[in-house]
Protein backbone atom coordinates (compact mmCIF):
# COMPACT_ATOMS: atom_id res chain seq x y z
CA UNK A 1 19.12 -1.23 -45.89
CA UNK A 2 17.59 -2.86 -48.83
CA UNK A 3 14.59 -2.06 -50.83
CA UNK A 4 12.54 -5.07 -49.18
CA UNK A 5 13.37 -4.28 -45.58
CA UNK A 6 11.91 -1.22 -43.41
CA UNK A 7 12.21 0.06 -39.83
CA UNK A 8 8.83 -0.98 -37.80
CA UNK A 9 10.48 0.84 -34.79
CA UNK A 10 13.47 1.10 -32.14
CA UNK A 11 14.18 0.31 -28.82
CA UNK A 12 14.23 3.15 -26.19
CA UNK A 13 15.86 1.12 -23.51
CA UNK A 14 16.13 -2.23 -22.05
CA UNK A 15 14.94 -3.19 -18.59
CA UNK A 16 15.68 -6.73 -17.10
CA UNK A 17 14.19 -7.81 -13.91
CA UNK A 18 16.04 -10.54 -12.16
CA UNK A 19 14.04 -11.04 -9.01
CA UNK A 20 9.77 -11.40 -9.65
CA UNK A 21 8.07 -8.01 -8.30
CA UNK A 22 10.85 -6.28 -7.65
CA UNK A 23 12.36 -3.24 -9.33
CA UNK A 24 14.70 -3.67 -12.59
CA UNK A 25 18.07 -2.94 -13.69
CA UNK A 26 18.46 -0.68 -17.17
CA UNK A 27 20.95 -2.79 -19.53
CA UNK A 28 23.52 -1.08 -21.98
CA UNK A 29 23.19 -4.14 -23.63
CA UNK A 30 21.89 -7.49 -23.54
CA UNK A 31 21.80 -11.25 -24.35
CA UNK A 32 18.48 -12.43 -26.23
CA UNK A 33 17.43 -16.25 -26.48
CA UNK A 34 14.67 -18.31 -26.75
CA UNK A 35 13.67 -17.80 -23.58
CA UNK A 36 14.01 -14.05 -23.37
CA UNK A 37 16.71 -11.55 -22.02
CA UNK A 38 19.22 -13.46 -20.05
CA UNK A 39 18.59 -13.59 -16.21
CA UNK A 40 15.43 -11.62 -16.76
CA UNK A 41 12.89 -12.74 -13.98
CA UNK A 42 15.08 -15.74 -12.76
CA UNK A 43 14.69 -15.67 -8.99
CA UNK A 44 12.02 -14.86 -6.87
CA UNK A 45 11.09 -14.38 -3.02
CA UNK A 46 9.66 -16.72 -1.49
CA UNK A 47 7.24 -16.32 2.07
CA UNK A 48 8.93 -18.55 4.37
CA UNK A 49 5.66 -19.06 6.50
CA UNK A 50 3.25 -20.23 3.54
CA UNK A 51 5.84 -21.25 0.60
CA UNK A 52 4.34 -19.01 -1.77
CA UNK A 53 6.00 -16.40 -4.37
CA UNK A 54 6.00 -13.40 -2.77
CA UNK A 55 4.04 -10.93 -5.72
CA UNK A 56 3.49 -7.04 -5.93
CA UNK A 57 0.38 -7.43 -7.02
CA UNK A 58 -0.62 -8.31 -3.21
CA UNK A 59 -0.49 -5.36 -1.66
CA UNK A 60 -0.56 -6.79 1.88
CA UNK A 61 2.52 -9.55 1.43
CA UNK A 62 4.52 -8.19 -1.61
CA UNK A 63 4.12 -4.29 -1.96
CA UNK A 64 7.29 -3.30 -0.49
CA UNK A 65 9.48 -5.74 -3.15
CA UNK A 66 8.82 -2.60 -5.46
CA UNK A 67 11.18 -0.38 -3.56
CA UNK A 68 13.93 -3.51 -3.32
CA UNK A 69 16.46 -3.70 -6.51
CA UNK A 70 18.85 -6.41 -7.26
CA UNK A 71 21.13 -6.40 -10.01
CA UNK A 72 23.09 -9.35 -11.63
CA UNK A 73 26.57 -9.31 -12.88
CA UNK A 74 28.22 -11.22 -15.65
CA UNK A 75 24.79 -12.61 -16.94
């Protein structure tokens, strides 16, 4: 390291969460672009009756995504 550079800090892990509101996947390593960590919230579910993102953050229609997990390969 040079004498103008300095650590701020280091990364514990890396999460990426493919599908919106459900649980992630920990990542050995991983691709980083403009638009984030590669496949990192890239689906989601959608409510076949009303058309709307199904969220964990409603209780009533989403709650159980948290104990779902997908994982993506080769992304």
């Amino acid at each position: 390291m040079g004498k103008s550079e300095s650590v701020v800090g280091s990364v514990a892990a890396i999460y990426r969460y493919p599908v919106t509101s459900m649980l992630g996947e920990e990542l050995a390593v991983a691709a980083v672009g403009p638009r984030g960590i590669a496949g990192d919230r890239a689906y989601a579910l959608v409510d076949d009756e009303t058309g709307k993102v199904v969220s964990s953050k409603h209780p009533n229609s989403g709650g159980r995504c948290l104990s779902c997990v997908r994982r993506l390969a080769n992304v």
